[in-house]
C-alpha atoms as a PDB file:
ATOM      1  CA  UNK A   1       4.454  -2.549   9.251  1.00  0.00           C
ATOM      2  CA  UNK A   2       3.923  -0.774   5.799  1.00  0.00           C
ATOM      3  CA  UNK A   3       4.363   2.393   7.523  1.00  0.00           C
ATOM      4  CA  UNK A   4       7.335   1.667   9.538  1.00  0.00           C
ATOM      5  CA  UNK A   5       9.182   0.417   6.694  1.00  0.00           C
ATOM      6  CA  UNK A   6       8.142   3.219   4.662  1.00  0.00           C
ATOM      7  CA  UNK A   7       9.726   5.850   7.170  1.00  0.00           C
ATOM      8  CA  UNK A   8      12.310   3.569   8.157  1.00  0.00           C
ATOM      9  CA  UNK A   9      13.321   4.464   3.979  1.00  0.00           C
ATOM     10  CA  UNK A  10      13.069   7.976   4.151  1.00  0.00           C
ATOM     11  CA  UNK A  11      14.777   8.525   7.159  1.00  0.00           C
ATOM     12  CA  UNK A  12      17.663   6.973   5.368  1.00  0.00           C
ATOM     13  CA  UNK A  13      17.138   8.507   1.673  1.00  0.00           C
ATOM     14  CA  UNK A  14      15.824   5.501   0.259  1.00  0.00           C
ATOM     15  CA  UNK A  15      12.964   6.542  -1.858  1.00  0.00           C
ATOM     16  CA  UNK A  16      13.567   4.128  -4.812  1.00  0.00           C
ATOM     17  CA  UNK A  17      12.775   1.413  -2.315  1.00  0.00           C
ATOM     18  CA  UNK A  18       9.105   3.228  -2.009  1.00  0.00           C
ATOM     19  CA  UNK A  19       9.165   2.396  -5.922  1.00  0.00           C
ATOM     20  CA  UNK A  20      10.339  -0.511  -5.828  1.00  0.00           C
ATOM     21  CA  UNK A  21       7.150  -1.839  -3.467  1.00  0.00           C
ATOM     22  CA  UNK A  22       4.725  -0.578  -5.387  1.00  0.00           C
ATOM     23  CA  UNK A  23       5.953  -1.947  -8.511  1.00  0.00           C
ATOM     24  CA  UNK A  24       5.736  -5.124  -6.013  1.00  0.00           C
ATOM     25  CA  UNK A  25       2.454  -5.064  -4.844  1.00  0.00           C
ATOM     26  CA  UNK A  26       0.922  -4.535  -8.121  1.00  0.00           C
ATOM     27  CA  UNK A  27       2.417  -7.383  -9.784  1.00  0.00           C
ATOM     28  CA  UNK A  28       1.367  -9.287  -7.281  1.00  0.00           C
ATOM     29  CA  UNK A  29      -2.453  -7.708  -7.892  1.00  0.00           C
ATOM     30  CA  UNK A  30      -1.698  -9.461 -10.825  1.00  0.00           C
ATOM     31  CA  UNK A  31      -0.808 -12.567  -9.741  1.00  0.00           C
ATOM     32  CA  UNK A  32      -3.205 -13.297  -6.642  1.00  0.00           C
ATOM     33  CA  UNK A  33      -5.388 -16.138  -6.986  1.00  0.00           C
ATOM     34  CA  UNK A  34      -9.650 -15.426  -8.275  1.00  0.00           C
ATOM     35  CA  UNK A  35     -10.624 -17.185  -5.145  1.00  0.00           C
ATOM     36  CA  UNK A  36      -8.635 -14.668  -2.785  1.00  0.00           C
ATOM     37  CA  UNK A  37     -11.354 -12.296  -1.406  1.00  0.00           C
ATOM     38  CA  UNK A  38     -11.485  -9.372  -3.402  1.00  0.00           C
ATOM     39  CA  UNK A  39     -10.905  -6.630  -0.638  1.00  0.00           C
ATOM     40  CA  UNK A  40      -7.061  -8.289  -0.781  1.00  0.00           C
ATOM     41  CA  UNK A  41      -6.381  -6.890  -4.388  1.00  0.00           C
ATOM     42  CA  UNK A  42      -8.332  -4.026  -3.674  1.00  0.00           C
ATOM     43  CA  UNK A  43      -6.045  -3.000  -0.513  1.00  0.00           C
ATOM     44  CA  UNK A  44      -2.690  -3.872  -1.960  1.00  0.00           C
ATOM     45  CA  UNK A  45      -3.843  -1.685  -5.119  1.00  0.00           C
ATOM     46  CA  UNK A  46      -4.596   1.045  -2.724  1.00  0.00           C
ATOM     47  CA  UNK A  47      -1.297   0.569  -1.022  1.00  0.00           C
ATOM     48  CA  UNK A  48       0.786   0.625  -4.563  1.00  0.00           C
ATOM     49  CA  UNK A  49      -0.852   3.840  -5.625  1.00  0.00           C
ATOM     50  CA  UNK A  50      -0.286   5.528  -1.855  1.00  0.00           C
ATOM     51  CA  UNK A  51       3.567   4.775  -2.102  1.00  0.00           C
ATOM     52  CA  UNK A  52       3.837   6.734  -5.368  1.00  0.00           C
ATOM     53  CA  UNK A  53       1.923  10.078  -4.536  1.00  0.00           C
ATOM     54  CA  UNK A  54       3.789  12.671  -2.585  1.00  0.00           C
ATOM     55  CA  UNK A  55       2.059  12.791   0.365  1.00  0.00           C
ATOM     56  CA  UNK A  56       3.503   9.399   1.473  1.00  0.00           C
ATOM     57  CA  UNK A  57       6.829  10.740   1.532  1.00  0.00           C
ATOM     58  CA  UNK A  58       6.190  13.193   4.587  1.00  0.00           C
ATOM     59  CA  UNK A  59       7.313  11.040   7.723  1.00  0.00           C
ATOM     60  CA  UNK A  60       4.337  12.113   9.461  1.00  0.00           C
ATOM     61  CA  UNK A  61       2.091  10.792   7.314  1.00  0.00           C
ATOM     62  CA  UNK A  62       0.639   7.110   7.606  1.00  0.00           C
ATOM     63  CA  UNK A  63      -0.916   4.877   4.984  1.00  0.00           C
ATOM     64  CA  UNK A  64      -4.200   4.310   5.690  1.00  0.00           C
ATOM     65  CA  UNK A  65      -6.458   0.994   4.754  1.00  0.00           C
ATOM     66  CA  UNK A  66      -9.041   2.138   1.911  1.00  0.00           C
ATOM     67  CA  UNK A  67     -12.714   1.859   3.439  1.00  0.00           C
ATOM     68  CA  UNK A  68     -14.501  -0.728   1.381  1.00  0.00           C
ATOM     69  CA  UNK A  69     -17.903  -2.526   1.657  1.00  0.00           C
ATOM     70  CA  UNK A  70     -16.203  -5.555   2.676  1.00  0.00           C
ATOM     71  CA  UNK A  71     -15.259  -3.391   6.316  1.00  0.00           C
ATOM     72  CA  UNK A  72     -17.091  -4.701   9.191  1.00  0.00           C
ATOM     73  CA  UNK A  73     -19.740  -2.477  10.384  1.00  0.00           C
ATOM     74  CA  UNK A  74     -20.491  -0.865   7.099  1.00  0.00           C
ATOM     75  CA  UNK A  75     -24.624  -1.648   5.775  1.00  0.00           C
END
């Protein structure tokens, strides 16, 4: 869904909105409780940063989950 709001934005011109949730999602790194498995703080991190570079504002492009040891399959 990250993805099709984030074109959904740029097919209108709405880049501040990009800004706007990633200022969101790291605040709420902030915020999330100790107990809350780590790979949660670790993906919405990964998702703040994404929004900002340049390469997310290409429409073709997709945000991608970060690979992490918590990933099943991964020794």
């Amino acid at each position: 869904e990250l993805n099709r709001l984030r074109r959904a934005a740029l097919s209108m011109g709405f880049v501040e909105l990009l800004e706007g949730l990633a200022s969101i999602f790291e605040r709420e790194c902030t915020l999330l409780p100790p107990n809350l498995h780590l790979d949660c703080t670790i993906q919405m991190g990964h998702v703040a940063e994404m929004l900002r570079k340049p390469y997310s504002r290409e429409l073709k492009n997709n945000i991608t989950p970060v690979r992490t040891q918590f990933h099943k399959g991964d020794q």
